[in-house]
Protein backbone atom coordinates (compact mmCIF):
# COMPACT_ATOMS: atom_id res chain seq x y z
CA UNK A 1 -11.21 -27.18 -12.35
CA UNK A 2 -13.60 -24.23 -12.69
CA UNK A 3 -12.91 -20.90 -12.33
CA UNK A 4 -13.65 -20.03 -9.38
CA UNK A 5 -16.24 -17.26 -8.27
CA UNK A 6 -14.07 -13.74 -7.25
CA UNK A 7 -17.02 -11.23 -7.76
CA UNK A 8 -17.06 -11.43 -3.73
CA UNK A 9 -13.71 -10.20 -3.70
CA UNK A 10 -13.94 -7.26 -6.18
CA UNK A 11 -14.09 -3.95 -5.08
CA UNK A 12 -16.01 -1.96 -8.42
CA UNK A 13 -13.98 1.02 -10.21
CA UNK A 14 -15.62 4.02 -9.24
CA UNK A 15 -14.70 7.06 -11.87
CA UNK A 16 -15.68 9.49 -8.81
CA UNK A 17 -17.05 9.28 -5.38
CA UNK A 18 -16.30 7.72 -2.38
CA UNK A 19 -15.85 3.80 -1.22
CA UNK A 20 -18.27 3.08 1.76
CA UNK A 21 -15.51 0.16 3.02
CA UNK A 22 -18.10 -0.53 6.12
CA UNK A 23 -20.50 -1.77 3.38
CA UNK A 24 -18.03 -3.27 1.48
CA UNK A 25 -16.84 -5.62 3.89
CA UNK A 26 -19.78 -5.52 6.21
CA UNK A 27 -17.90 -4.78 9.13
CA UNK A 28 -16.13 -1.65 10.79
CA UNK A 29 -13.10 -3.02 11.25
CA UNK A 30 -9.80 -1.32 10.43
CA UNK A 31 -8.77 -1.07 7.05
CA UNK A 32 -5.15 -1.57 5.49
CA UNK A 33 -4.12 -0.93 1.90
CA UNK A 34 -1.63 -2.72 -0.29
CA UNK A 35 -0.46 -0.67 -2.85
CA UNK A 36 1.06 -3.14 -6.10
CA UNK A 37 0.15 -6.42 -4.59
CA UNK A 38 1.90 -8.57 -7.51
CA UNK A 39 0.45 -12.39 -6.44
CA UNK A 40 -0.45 -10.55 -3.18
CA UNK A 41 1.19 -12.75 -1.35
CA UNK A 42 1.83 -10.68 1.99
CA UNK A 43 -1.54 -9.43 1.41
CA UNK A 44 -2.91 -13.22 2.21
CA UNK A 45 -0.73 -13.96 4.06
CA UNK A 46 -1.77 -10.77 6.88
CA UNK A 47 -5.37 -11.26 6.04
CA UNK A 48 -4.86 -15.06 7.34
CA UNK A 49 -3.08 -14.02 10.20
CA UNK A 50 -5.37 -10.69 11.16
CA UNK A 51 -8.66 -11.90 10.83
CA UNK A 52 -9.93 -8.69 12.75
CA UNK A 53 -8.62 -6.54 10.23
CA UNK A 54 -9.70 -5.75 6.40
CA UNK A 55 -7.30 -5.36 3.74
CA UNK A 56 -7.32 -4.00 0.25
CA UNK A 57 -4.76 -4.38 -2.45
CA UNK A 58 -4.45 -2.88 -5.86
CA UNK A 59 -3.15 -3.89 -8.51
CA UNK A 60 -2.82 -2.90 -12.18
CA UNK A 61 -1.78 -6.00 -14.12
CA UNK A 62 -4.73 -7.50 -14.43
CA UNK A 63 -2.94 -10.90 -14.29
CA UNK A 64 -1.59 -10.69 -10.82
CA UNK A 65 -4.52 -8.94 -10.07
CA UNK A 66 -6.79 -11.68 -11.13
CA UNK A 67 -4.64 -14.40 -9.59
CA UNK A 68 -4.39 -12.99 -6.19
CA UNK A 69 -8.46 -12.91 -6.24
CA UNK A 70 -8.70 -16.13 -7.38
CA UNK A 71 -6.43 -16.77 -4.85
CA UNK A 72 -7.96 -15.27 -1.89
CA UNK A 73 -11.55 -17.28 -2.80
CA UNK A 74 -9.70 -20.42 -2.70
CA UNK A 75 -8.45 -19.82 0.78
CA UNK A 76 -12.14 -18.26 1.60
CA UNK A 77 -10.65 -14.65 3.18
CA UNK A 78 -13.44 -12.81 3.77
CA UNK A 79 -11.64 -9.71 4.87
CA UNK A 80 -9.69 -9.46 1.67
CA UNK A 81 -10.76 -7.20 -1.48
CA UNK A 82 -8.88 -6.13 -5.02
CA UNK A 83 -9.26 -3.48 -7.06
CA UNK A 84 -7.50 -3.03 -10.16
CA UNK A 85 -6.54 0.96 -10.89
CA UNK A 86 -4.40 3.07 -10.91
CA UNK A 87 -3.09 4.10 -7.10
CA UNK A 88 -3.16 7.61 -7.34
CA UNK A 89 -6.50 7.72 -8.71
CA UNK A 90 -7.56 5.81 -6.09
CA UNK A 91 -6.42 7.46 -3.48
CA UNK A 92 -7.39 10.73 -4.71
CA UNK A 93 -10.84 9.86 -5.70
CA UNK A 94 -12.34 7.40 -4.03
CA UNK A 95 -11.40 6.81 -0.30
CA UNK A 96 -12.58 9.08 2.35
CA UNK A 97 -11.18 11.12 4.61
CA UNK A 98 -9.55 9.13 7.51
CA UNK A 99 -10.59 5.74 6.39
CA UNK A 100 -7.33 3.81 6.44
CA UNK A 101 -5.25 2.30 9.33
CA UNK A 102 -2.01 1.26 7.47
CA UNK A 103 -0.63 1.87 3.93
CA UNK A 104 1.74 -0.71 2.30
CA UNK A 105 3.75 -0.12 -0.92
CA UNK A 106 6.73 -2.57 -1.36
CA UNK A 107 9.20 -2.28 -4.30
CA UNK A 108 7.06 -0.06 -6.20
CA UNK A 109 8.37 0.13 -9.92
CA UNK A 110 11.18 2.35 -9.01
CA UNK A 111 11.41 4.13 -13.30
CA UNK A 112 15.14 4.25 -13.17
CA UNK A 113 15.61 6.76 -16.02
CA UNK A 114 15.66 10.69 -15.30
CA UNK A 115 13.06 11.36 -18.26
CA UNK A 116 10.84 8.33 -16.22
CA UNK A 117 10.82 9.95 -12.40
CA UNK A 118 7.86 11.87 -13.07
CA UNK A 119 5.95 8.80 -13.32
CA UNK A 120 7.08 7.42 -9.65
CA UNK A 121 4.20 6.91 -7.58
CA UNK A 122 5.84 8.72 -4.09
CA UNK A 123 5.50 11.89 -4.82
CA UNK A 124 4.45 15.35 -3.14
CA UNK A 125 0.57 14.84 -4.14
CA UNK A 126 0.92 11.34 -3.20
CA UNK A 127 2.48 12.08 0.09
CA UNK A 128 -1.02 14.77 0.76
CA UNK A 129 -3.27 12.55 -0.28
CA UNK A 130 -1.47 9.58 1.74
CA UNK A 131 -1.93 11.89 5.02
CA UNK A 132 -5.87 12.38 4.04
CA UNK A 133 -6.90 9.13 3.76
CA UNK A 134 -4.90 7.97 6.61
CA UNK A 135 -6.30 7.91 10.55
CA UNK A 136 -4.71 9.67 13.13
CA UNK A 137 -1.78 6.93 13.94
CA UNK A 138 -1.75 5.35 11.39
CA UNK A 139 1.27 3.23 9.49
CA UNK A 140 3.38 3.37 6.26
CA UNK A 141 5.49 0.84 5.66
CA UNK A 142 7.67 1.80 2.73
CA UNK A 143 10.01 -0.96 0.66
CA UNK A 144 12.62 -0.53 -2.48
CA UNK A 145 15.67 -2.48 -3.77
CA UNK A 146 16.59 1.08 -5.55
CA UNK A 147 18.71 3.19 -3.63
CA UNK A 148 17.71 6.84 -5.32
CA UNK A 149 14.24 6.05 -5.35
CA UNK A 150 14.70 5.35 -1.00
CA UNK A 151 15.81 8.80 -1.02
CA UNK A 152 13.26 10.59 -2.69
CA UNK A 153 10.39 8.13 -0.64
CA UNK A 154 12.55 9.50 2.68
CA UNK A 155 12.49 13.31 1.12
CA UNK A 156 8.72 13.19 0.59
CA UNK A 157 7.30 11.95 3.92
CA UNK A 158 9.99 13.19 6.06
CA UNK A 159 9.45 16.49 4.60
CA UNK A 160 5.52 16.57 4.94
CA UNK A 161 4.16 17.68 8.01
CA UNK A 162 1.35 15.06 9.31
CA UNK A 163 4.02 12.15 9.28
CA UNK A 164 7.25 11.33 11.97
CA UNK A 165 10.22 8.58 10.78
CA UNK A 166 9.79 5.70 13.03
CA UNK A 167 12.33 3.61 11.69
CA UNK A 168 14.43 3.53 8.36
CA UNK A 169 16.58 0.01 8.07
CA UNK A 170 19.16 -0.94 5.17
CA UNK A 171 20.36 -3.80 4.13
CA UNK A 172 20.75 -6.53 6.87
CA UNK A 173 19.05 -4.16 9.38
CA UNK A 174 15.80 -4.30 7.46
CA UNK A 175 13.48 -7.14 8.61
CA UNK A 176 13.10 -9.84 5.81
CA UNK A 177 9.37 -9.75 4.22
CA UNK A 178 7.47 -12.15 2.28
CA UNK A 179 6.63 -10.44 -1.17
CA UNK A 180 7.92 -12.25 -3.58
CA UNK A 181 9.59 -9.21 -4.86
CA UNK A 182 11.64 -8.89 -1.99
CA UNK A 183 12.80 -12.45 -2.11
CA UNK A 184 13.55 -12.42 -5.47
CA UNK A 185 15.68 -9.24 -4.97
CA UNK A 186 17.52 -10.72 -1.83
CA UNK A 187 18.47 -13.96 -3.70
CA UNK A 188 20.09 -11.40 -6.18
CA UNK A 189 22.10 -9.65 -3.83
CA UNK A 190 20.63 -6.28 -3.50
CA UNK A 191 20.25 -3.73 -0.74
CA UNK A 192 16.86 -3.21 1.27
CA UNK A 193 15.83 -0.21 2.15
CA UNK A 194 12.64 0.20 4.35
CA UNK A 195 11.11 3.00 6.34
CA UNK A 196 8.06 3.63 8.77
CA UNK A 197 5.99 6.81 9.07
CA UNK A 198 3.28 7.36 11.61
CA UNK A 199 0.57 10.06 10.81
CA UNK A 200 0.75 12.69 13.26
CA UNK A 201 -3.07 13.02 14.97
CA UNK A 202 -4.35 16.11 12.98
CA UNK A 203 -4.89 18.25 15.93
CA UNK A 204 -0.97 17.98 16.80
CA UNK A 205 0.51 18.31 13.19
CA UNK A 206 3.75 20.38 13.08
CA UNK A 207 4.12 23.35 10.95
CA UNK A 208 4.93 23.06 7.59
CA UNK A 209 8.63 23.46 6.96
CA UNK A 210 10.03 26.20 4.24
C-alpha cells in the first residue's frame, strides 16, 4: 500500500511567530490541543465524534507522530492537525493570545528522578503561558499514573490565578479514558489521578496569592 499523503495534516514548525489556526483549518471553529498524543488515539477518536471542533496534537517522537497523521488521512478528519515540537516552545512561541478552547495533556512523561524534575513539562512558565493561550472558559484536562508528579500539576494551576479546580478524581473516581497510556497503566494496576481547571474570564481573575 502507498504511503499515504499527510502534508494536509501537518501544521509547519514555525521558529517564531504566530499560527493563524483560522487559515489553517479554514474554519473558525474552536480549537483544542493535545499535548503528547502517542498514536493519538483520543485525539481521533474526539475529532470523529466533534466534527464542529478542530483539534491539534503534538507530538515529539516522530514515530507516533507520523503514525497518528497517517492515521488521521486514512480516516479523512479534516479537523485534525500534528505538529511535531517541543510543547513549551509551542506554546510560548507560536499560538496567540486566546486562541484555544481546551488543553489536553495525559500521562505526560512524569521524569521520576529529583535531578530530572526540572525537565517536567507542568511547570510555573507552563502554567502562564497555559492561561495566555487559553479563552476565557476554557478547559484543562490533566492525567498521570505518578502520584508526586499529580501534586506538583495540582500546586501549579491551583496556585495560579486565571484558573479554578473543577474536579480532581483518583483512582476509581476518575472516569476511564481511551489513550492507550491510560489503558496500559490500568491493566497494570496503578492509580489515576485526573484534574479539571477552568480559565477564569480575564476581566474576573483573582489576585495573585503570596
Amino acid at each position: 500500500m502507498p504511503d499515504r499523503d499527510i502534508k494536509p495534516y501537518i501544521i509547519e514548525q514555525l521558529k517564531e511567530g504566530r499560527f493563524h489556526l483560522a487559515a489553517i483549518f479554514g474554519n473558525d471553529h474552536p480549537v483544542e490541543l493535545e499535548i503528547g498524543i502517542g498514536k493519538g488515539r483520543f485525539l481521533m477518536n474526539e475529532a470523529a465524534r466533534r466534527p464542529d471542533v478542530n483539534f491539534v496534537g503534538i507530538e515529539w517522537a516522530s514515530r507516533y507522530y507520523r503514525l497518528a497523521a497517517e492515521r488521521a488521512a486514512g480516516k479523512r478528519l479534516s479537523n485534525i492537525r500534528f505538529l511535531r515540537d517541543d510543547a513549551a516552545h509551542t506554546l510560548r512561541e507560536n499560538l496567540p493570545d486566546a486562541s484555544l478552547s481546551a488543553l489536553h495533556i495525559y500521562f505526560p512523561d512524569p521524569w521520576p528522578k529529583s535531578r530530572h524534575h526540572k525537565r517536567r513539562l507542568i511547570q510555573g512558565p507552563f502554567v502562564l503561558q497555559a492561561a495566555r493561550v487559553l479563552k476565557d472558559g476554557a478547559r484543562v484536562l490533566l492525567g498521570t499514573d505518578h502520584a508526586y508528579y499529580a501534586e506538583q500539576m495540582e500546586r501549579e494551576f491551583s496556585d495560579h490565578r486565571d484558573f479554578t479546580l473543577v474536579s480532581r478524581l483518583f483512582g476509581d473516581e476518575a472516569p476511564e479514558g481511551i489513550t492507550n497510556w491510560e489503558q496500559k497503566f490500568r491493566k497494570e494496576g496503578r492509580t489515576i489521578f485526573k484534574f479539571e481547571y477552568l480559565r477564569r474570564a480575564r476581566d474576573l481573575a483573582a489576585p495573585a496569592r503570596a
